[in-house]
Protein backbone atom coordinates (compact mmCIF):
# COMPACT_ATOMS: atom_id res chain seq x y z
CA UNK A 1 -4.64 17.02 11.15
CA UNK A 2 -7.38 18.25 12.85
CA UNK A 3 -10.91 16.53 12.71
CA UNK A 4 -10.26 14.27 9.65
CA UNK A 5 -12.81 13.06 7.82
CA UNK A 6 -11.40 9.46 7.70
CA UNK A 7 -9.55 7.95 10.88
CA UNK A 8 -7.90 4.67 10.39
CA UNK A 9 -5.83 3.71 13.75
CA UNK A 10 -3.70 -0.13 13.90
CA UNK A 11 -5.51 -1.68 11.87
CA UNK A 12 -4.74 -5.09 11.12
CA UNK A 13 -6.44 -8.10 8.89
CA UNK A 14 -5.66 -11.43 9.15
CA UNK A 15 -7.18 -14.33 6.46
CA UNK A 16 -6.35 -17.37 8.17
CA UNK A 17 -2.35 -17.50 8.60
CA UNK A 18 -1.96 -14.36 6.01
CA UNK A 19 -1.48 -11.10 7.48
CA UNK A 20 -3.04 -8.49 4.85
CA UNK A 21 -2.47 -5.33 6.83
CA UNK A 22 -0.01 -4.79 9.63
CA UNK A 23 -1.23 -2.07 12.26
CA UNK A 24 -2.28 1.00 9.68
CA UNK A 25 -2.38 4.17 10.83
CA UNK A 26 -3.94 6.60 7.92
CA UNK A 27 -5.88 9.98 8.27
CA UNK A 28 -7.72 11.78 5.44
CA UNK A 29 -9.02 15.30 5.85
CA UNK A 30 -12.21 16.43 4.58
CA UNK A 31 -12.61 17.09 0.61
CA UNK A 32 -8.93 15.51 0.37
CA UNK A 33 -8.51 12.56 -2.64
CA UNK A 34 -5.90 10.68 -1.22
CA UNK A 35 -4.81 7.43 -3.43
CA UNK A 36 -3.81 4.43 -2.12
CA UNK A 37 -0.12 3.06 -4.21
CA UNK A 38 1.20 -0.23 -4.41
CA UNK A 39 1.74 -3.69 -6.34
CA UNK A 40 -0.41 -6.39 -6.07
CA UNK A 41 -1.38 -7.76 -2.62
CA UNK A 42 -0.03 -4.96 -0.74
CA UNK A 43 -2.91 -4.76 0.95
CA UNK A 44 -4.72 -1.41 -0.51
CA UNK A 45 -7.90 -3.15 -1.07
CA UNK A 46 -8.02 -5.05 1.67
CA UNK A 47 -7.92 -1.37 3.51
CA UNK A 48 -10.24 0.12 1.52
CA UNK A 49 -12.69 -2.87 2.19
CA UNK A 50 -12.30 -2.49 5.90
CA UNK A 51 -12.79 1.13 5.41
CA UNK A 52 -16.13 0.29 3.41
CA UNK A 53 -17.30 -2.24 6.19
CA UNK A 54 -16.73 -5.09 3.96
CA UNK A 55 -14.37 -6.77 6.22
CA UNK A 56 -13.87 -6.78 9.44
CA UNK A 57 -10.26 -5.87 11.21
CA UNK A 58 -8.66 -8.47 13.50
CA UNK A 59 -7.57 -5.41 15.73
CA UNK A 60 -7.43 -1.08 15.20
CA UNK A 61 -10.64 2.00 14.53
CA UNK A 62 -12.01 3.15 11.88
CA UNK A 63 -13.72 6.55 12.72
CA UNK A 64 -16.01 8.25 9.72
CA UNK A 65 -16.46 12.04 10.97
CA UNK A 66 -15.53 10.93 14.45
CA UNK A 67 -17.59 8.05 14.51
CA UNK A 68 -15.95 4.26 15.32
CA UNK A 69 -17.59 2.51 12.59
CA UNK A 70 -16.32 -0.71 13.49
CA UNK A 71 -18.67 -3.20 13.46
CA UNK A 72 -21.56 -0.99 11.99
CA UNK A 73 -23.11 -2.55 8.15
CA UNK A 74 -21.71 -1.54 5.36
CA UNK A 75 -24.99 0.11 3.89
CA UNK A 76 -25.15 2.17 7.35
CA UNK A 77 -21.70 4.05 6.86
CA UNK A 78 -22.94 6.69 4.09
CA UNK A 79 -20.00 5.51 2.04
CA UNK A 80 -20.03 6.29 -1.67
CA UNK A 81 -18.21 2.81 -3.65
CA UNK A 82 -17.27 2.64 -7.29
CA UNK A 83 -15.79 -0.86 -8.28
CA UNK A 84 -13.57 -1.54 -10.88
CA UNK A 85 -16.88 -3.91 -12.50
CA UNK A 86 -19.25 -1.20 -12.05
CA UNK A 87 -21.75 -3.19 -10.91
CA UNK A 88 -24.36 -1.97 -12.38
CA UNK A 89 -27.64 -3.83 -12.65
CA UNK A 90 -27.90 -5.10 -16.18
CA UNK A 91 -31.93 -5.64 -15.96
CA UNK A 92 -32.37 -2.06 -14.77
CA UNK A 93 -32.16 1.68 -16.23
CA UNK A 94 -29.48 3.90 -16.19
CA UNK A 95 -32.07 5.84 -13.94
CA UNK A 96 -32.98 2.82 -11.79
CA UNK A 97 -29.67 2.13 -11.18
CA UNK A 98 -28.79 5.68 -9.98
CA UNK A 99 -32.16 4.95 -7.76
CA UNK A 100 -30.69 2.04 -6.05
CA UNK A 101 -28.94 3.62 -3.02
CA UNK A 102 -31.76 6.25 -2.36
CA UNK A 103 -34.70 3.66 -2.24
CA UNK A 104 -32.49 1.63 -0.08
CA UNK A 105 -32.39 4.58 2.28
CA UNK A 106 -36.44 5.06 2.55
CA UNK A 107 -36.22 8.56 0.72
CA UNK A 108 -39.76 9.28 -1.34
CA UNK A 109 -40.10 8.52 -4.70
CA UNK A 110 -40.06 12.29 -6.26
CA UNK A 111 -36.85 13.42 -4.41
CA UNK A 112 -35.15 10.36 -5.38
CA UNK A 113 -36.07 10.39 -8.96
CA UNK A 114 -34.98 14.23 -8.49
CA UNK A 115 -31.79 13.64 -6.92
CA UNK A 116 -30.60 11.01 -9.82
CA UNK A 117 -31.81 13.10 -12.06
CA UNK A 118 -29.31 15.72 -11.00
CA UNK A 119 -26.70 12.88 -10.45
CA UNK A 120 -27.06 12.20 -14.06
CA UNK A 121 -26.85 15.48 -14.86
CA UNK A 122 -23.83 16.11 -12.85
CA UNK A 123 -21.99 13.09 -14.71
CA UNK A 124 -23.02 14.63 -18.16
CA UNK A 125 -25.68 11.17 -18.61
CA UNK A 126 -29.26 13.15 -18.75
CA UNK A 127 -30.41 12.27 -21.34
CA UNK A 128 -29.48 8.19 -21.16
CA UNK A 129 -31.23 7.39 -18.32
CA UNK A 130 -33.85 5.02 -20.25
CA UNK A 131 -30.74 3.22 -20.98
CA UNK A 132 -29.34 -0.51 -20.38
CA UNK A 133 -25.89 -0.93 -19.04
CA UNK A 134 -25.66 -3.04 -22.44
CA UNK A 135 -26.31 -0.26 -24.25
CA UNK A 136 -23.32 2.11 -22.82
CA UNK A 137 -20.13 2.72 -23.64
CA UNK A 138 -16.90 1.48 -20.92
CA UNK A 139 -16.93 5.15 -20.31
CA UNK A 140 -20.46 5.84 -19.36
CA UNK A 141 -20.88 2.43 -17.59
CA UNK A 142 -18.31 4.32 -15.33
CA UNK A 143 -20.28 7.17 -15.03
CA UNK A 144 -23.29 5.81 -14.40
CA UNK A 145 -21.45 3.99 -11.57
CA UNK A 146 -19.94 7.47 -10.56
CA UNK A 147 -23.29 9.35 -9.94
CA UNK A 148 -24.76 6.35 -8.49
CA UNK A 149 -22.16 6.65 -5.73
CA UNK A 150 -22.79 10.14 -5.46
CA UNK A 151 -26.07 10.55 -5.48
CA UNK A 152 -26.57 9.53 -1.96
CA UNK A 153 -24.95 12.72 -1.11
CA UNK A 154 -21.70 10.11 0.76
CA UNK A 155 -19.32 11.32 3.86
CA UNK A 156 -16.78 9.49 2.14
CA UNK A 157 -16.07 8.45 -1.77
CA UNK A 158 -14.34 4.88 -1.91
CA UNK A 159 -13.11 4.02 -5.82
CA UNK A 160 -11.28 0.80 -6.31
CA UNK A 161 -9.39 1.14 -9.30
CA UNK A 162 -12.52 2.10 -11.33
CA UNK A 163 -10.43 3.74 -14.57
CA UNK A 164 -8.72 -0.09 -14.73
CA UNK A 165 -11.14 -1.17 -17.90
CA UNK A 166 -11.18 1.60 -19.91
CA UNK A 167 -8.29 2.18 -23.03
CA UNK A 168 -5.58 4.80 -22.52
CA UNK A 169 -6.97 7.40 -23.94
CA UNK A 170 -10.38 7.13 -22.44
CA UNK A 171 -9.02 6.82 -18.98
CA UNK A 172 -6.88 9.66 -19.45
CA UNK A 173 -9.79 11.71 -19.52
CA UNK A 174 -11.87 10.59 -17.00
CA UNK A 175 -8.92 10.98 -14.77
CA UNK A 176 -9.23 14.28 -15.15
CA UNK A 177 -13.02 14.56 -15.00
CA UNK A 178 -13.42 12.70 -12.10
CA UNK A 179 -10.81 14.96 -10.57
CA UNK A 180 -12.60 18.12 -11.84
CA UNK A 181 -16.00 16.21 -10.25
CA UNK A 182 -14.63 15.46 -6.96
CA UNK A 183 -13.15 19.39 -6.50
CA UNK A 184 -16.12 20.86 -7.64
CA UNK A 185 -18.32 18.52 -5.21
CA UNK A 186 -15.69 18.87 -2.39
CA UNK A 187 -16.28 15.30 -1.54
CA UNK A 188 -13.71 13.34 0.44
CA UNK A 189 -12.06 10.77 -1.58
CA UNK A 190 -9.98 7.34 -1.29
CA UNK A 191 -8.50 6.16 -4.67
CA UNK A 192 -6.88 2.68 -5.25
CA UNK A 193 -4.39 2.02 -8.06
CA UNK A 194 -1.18 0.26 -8.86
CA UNK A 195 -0.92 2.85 -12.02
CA UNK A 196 2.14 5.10 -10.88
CA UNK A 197 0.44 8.04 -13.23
CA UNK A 198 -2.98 7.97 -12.25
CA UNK A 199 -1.82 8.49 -8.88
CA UNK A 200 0.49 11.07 -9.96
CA UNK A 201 -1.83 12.89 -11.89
CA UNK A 202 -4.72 12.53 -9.63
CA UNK A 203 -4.40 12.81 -5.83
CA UNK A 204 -3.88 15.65 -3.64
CA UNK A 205 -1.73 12.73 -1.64
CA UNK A 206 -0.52 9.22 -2.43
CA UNK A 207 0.13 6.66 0.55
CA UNK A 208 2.40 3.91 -1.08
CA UNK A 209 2.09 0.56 0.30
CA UNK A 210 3.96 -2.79 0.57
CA UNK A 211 3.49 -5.63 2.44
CA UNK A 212 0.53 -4.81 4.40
CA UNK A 213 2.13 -1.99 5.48
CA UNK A 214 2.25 2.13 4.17
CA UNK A 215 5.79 3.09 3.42
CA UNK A 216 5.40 6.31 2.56
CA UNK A 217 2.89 8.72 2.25
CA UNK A 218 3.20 12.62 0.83
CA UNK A 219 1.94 14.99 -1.96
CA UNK A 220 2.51 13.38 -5.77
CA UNK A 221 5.60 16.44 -5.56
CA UNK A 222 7.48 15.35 -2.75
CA UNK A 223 7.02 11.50 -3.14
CA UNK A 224 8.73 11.99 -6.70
CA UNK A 225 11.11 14.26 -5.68
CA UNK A 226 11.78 12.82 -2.40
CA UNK A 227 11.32 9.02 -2.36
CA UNK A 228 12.11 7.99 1.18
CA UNK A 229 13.77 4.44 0.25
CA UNK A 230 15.42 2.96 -2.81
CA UNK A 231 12.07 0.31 -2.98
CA UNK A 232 9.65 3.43 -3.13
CA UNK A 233 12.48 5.20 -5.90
CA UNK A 234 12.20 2.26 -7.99
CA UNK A 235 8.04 1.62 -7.86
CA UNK A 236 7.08 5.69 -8.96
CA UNK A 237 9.80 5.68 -11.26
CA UNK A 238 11.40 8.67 -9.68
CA UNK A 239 15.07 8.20 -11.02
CA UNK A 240 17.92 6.30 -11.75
CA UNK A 241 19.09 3.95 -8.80
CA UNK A 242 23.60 3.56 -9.31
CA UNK A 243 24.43 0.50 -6.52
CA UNK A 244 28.59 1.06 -5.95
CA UNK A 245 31.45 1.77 -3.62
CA UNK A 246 31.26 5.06 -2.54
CA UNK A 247 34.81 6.94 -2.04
CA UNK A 248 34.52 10.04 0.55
CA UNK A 249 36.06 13.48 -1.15
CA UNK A 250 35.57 15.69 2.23
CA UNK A 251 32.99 17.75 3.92
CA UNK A 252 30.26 15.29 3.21
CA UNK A 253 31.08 14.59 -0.64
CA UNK A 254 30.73 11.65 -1.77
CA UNK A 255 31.99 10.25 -5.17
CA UNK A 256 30.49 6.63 -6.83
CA UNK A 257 32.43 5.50 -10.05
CA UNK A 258 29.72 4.23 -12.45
CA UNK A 259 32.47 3.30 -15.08
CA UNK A 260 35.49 4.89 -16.25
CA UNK A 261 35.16 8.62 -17.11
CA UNK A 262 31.81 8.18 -15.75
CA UNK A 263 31.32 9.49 -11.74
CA UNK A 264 28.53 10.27 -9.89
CA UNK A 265 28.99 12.74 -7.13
CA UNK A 266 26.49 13.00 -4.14
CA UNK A 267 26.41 14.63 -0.54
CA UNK A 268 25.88 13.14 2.63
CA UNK A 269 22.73 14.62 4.31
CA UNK A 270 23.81 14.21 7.44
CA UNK A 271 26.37 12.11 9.63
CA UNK A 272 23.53 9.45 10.43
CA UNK A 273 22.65 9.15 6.81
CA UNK A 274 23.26 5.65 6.37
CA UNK A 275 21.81 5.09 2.45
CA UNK A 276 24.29 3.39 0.39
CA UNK A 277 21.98 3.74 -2.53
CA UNK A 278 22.76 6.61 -4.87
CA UNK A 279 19.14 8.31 -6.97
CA UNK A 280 19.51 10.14 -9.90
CA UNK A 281 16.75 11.66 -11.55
CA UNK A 282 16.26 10.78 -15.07
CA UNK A 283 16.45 14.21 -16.80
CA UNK A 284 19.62 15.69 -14.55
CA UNK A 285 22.00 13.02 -16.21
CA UNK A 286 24.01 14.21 -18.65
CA UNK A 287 25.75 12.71 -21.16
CA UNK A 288 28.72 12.73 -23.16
CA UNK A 289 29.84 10.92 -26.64
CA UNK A 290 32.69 8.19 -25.56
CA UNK A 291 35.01 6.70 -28.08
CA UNK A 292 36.79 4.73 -25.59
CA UNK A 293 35.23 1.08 -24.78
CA UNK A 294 35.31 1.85 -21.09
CA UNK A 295 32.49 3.97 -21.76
CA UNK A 296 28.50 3.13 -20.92
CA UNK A 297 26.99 1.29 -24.27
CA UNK A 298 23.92 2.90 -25.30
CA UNK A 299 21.35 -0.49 -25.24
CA UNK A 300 17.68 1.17 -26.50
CA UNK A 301 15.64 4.11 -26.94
CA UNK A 302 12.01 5.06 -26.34
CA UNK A 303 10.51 7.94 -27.86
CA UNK A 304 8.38 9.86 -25.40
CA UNK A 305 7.05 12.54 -27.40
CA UNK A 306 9.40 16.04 -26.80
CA UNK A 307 11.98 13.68 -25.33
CA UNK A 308 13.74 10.35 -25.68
CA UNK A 309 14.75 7.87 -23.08
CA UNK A 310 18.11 6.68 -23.76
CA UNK A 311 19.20 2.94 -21.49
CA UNK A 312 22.55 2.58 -20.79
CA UNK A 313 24.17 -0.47 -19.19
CA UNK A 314 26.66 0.17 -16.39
CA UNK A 315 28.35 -1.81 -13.83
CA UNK A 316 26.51 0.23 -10.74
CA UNK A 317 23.19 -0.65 -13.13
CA UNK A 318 20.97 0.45 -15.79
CA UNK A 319 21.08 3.63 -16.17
CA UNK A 320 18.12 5.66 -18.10
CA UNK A 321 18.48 9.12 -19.36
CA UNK A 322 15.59 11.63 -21.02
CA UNK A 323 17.06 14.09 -23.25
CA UNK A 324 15.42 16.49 -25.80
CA UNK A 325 15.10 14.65 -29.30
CA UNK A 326 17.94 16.90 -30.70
CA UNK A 327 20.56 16.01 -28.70
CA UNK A 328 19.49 12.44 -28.48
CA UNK A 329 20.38 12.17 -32.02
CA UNK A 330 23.79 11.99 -31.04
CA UNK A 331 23.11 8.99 -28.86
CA UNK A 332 21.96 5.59 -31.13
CA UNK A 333 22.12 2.12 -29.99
CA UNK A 334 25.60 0.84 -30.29
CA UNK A 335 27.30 4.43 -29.32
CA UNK A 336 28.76 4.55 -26.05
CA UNK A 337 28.68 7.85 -23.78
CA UNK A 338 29.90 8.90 -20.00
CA UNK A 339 27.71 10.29 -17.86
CA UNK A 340 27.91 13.01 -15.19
CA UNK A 341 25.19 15.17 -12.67
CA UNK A 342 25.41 17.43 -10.27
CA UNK A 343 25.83 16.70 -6.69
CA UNK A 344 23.15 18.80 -5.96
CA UNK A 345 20.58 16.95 -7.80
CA UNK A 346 21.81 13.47 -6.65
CA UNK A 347 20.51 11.70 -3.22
CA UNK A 348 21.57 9.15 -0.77
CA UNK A 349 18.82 6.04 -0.33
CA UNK A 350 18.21 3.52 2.19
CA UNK A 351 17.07 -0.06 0.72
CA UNK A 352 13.99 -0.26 2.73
């Protein structure tokens, strides 16, 4: 990546005896929205504080359009930052608010009343700007905070989990707004989230995270179609993960018994692939009606709309299935079923 917008290089952050990020390498190129994955205390905002200059790193750059902004303020980095609180000033205007950042930065009265004007007007807010925080919705509180950010014309958008307060459906479309913004804007983006979807459905790249450390890191596509450990499998919800013996059938075939009539077949992707861990993607299993007892016992079903997840129990572990809503009909709780994919759409995992 040539010339990236955002340079982080070994970082590291240490609070006392806890070590909160563990040598970080991460590069963002300009206009990319890149979101930063993982549980709880993986570290994500702890990185995206560092890159914000609201903590320093024990050790490691952090270069802003080629500059090492180590050590330089926090107001001084041109950095754009929408919290998950808004933080919006409750005894100012919506217009006041959006005024902050550019009277902090010396610019005249007129172009700053101009330029949140505009900001307003880019966040679809124009006509609220006489408005209390009090007096707005989650939705425009989050807006508000939005074009405040933006209004400073930022190298570098920083949103920590901002969506987090709003209900389902109401996040769902700003999702896709703030998406739509950011494109249109071509503004250069860092996301956090520990929702799997948002992610999914919003950046151009997701870096997972664990530990203080990124695990993976690739396009929303190839993360879910390519997990690069069992751990990352499990945390997107990219497929079915079958723990068993694995018998070898020749040239690379592998075969894992899941239960009797049931068999999972996989291939070896190489003679150094060491995963012992076989992924199945939920929609390529397919499944059978069982009489017999030996077969998998159908435990619950979730209706998803078009489709219905089916949960099996097995010996190599749950199993979860998403079939059409007609042919899940054959499938109730109680009924018991073999299942089956193709080799072809099954893949070897490492733990870790």
């Amino acid at each position: 990546m040539h010339n990236p917008s955002l340079d982080v290089s070994g970082v590291h952050v240490q609070y006392g005896g806890f070590t909160a990020l563990r040598g970080i390498d991460l590069r963002v190129a300009r206009g990319e929205f890149v979101a930063l994955l993982g549980p709880s205390g993986c570290g994500k905002t702890s990185l995206l504080r560092v890159i914000a200059g609201f903590v320093e790193p024990s050790q490691g750059a952090v270069r802003l359009n080629g500059r090492d902004v180590v050590g330089l303020p926090a107001r001084d980095r041109n950095i754009g930052m929408v919290f998950q609180s808004y933080a919006l000033f409750p005894h100012m205007t919506v217009l006041d608010n959006v005024l902050f950042g550019l009277e902090c930065r010396k610019i005249g009265r007129a172009a700053s009343i101009r330029r949140a004007t505009e900001a307003l007007e880019l966040v679809g807010l124009a006509t609220l700007g006489d408005r209390r925080p009090k007096q707005l919705s989650g939705g425009q509180q989050q807006r508000v905070a939005l074009a405040r950010a933006l209004v400073i014309e930022p190298d570098l958008l920083l949103l920590d989990e901002p969506l987090g307060a709003l209900d389902k459906q109401l996040r769902v479309q700003m999702q896709t707004e703030l998406k739509s913004l950011q494109r249109r804007l071509g503004v250069t983006a860092v996301f956090v989230t520990h929702d799997q979807e948002e992610a999914m459905s919003m950046a151009d790249r997701i870096v997972v995270m664990r530990d203080g450390l990124i695990v993976q890191q690739d396009t929303p596509e190839q993360l879910f179609g390519l997990p690069g450990s069992a751990w990352v499998c499990d945390f997107v919800g990219a497929g079915n993960l079958l723990r068993g013996e694995l018998s070898a059938l020749g040239d690379g075939l592998l075969r894992l018994d899941v239960a009797p009539g049931s068999a999972i077949h996989v291939m070896r992707a190489s003679t150094s692939d060491t995963g012992r861990i076989v992924q199945v993607p939920f929609h390529k299993l397919r499944l059978k009606p069982c009489d017999s007892e030996a077969g998998l016992l159908v435990t619950g079903r979730r209706f998803l709309g078009s489709i219905v997840e089916l949960h099996l129990a097995s010996p190599a572990g749950a199993v979860r299935a998403h079939m059409p809503l007609a042919e899940a009909v054959a499938f109730p709780v109680g009924a018991r079923a073999t299942i089956h994919a193709d080799a072809a759409d099954c893949r070897l995992l490492p733990e870790q």
